[in-house]
C-alpha atoms as a PDB file:
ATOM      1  CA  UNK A   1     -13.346   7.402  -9.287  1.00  0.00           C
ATOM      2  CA  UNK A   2     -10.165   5.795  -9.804  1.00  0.00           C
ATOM      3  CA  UNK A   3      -7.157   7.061  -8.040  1.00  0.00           C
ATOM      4  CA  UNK A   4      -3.152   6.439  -7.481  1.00  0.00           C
ATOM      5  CA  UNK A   5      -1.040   7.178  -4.331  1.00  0.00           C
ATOM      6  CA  UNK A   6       2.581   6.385  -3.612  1.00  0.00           C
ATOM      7  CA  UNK A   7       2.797   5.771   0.145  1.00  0.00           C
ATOM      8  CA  UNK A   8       6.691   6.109   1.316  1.00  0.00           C
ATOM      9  CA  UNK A   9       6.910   3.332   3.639  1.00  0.00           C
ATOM     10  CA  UNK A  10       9.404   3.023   6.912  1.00  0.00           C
ATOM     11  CA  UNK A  11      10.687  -0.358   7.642  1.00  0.00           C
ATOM     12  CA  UNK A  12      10.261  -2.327   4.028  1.00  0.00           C
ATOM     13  CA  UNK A  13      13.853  -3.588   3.803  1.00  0.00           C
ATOM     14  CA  UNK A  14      12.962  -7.050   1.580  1.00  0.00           C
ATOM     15  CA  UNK A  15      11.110  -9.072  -1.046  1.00  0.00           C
ATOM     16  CA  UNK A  16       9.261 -10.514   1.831  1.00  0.00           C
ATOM     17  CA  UNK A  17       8.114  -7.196   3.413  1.00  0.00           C
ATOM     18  CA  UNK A  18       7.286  -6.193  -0.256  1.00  0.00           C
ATOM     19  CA  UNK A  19       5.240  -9.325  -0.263  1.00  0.00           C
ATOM     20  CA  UNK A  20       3.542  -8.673   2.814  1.00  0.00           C
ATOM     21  CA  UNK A  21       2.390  -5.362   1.844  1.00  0.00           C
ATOM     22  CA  UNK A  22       0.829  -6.596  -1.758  1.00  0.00           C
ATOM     23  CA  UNK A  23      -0.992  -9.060  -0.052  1.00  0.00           C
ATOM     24  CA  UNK A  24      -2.510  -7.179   2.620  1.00  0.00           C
ATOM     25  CA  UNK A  25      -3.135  -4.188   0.088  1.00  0.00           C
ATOM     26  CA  UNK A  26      -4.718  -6.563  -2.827  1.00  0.00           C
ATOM     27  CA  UNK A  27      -7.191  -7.685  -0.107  1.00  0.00           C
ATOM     28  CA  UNK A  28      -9.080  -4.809  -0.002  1.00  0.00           C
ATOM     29  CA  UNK A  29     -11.966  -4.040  -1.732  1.00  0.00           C
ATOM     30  CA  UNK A  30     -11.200  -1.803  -4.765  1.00  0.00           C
ATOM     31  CA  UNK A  31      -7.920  -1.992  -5.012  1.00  0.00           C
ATOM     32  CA  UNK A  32      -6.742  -2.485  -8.323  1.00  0.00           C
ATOM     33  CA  UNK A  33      -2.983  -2.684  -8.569  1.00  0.00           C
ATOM     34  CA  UNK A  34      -0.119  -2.767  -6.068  1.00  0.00           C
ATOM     35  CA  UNK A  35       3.217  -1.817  -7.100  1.00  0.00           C
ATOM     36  CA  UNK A  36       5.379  -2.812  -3.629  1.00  0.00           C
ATOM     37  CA  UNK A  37       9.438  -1.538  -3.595  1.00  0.00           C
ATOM     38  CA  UNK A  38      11.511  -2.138  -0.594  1.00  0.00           C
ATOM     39  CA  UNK A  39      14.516  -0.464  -2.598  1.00  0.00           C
ATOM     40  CA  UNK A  40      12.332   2.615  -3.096  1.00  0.00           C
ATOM     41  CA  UNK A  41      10.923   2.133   0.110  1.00  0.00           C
ATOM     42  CA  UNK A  42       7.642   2.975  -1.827  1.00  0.00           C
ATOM     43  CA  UNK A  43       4.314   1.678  -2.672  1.00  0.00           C
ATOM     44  CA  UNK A  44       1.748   2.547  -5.143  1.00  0.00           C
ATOM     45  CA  UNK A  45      -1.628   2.022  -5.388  1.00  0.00           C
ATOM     46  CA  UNK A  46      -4.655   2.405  -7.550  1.00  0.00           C
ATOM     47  CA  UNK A  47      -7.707   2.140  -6.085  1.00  0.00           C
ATOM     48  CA  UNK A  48     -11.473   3.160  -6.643  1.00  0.00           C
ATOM     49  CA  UNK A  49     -12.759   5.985  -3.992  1.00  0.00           C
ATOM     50  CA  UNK A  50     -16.183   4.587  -4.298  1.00  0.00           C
ATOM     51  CA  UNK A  51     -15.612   1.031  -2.696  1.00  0.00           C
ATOM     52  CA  UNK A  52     -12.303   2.108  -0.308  1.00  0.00           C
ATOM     53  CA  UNK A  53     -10.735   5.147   0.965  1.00  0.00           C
ATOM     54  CA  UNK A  54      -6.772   6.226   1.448  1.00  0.00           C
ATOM     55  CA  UNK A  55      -7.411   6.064   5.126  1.00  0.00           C
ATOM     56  CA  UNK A  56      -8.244   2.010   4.863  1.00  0.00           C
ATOM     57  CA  UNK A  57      -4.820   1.242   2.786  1.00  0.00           C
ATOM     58  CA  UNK A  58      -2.714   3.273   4.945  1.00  0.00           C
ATOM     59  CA  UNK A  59      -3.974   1.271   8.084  1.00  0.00           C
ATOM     60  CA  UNK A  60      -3.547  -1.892   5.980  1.00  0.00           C
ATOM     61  CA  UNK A  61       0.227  -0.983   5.608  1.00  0.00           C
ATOM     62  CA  UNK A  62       0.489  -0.352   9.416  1.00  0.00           C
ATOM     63  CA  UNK A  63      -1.329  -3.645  10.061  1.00  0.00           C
ATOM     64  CA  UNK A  64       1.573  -5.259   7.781  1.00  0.00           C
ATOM     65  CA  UNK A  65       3.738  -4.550  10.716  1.00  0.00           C
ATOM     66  CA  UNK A  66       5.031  -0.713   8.770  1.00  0.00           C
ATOM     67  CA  UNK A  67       4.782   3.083   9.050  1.00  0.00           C
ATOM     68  CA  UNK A  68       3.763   5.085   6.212  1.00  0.00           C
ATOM     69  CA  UNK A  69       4.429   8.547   5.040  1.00  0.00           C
ATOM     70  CA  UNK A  70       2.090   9.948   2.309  1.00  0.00           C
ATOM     71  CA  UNK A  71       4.220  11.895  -0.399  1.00  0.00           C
END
């Protein structure tokens, strides 16, 4: 099943952090699009619940070096 979140993240301040993010997020398996915004302070995601969960991207983020807030 495909799904969407929008993570609020703490600590994205710049195209590079927004670039960090995307990359570690379109790494994972069944992740379809990333949609990174440090002026939003936002990402979202669409992903497929069969091949990853919410639980994996959300430690993905905090591996990027960032907190997260689901919303």
């Amino acid at each position: 099943m495909i799904e969407s979140v929008s993570l609020n993240v703490i600590g994205m301040k710049c195209g590079g952090c927004e670039t960090n993010v995307t990359t570690k997020l379109q790494a994972i398996d069944g992740v379809f699009s990333v949609n990174a915004s440090s002026k939003d302070k936002e990402v979202k995601v669409e992903f497929d619940t069969e091949r990853t969960s919410l639980a994996v991207i959300v430690d993905a983020v905090i591996e990027a070096g960032f907190s997260v807030e689901t919303s």
